[in-house]
Protein backbone atom coordinates (compact mmCIF):
# COMPACT_ATOMS: atom_id res chain seq x y z
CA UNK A 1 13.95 -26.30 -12.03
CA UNK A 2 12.39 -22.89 -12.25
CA UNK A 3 9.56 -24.08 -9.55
CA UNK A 4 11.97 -25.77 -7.10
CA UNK A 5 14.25 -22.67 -7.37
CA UNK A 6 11.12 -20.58 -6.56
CA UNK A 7 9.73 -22.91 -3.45
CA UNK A 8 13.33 -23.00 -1.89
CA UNK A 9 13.79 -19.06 -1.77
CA UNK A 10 10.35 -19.04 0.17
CA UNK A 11 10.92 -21.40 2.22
CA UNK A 12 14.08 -19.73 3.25
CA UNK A 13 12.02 -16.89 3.22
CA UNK A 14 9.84 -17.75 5.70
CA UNK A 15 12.48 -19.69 8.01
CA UNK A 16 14.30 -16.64 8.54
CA UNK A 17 11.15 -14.54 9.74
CA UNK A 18 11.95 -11.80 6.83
CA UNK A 19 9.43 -9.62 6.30
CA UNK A 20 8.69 -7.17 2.98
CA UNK A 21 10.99 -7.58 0.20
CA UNK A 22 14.54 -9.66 0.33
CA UNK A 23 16.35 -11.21 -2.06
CA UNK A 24 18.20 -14.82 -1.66
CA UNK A 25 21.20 -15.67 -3.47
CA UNK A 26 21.04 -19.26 -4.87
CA UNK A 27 22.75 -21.34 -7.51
CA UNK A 28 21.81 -24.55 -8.86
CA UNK A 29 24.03 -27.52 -8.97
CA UNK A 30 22.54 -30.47 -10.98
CA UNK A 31 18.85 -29.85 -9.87
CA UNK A 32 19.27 -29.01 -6.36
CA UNK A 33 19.11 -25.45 -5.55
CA UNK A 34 21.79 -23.80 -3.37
CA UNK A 35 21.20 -20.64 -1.10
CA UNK A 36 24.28 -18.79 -1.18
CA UNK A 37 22.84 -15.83 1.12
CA UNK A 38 19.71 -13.85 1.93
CA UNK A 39 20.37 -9.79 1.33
CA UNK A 40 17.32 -8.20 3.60
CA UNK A 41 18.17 -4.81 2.28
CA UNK A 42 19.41 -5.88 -1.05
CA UNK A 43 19.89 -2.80 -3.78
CA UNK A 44 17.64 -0.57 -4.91
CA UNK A 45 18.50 1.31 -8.33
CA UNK A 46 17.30 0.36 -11.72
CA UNK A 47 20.46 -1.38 -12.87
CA UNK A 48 20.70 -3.46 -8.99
CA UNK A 49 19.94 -7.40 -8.86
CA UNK A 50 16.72 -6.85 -7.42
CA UNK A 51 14.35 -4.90 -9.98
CA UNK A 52 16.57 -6.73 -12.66
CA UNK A 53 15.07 -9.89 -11.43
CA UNK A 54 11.19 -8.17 -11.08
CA UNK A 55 11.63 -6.96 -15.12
CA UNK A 56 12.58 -10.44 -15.48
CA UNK A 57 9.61 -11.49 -14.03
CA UNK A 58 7.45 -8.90 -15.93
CA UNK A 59 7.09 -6.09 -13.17
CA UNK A 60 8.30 -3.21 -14.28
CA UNK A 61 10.91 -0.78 -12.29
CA UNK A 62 8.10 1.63 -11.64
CA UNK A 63 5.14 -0.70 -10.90
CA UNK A 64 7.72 -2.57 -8.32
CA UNK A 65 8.27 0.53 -6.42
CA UNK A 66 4.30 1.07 -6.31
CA UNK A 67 3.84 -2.44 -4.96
CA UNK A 68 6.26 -2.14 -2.45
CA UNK A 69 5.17 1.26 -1.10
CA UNK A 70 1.27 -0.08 -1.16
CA UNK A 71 2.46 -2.42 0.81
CA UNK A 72 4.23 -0.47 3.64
CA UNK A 73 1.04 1.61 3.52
CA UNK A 74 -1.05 -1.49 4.23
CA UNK A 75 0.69 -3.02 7.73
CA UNK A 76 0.32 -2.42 10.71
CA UNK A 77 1.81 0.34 12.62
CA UNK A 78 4.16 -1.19 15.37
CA UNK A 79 2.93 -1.12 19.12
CA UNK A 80 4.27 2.28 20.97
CA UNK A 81 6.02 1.15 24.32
């Protein structure tokens, strides 16, 4: 259930064009997973839904914010006009 729930948040994901990190709101009825919503700026503190669900995925608070921030270091700039 885990792995469907997983593989139908990216490929919502990657429908939507979203970029970086984004969180999407699912539930599961029976073994079909449900999106509810996809938060592209979802919360950012220690005690928000987001870095609760990294430490529940092993990644800790601080090593989340590194990622992320490597990250934005590593794209592209966007084209000037």
């Amino acid at each position: 259930a885990a792995a469907r729930l997983e593989e139908t948040a990216l490929k919502i994901y990657e429908i939507l064009g979203c970029s970086g990190f984004a969180r999407v709101d699912t539930i599961v009825e029976g073994s079909t997973p449900r999106v509810l919503d996809v938060k592209t700026i979802p919360g950012f503190t220690e005690t928000s839904t987001f870095p609760l669900a990294a430490e529940a995925a092993g990644i800790p608070f601080e090593k989340l914010v590194e990622t992320m921030l490597d990250a934005t270091l590593q794209t592209e700039a966007p084209a000037k006009l």
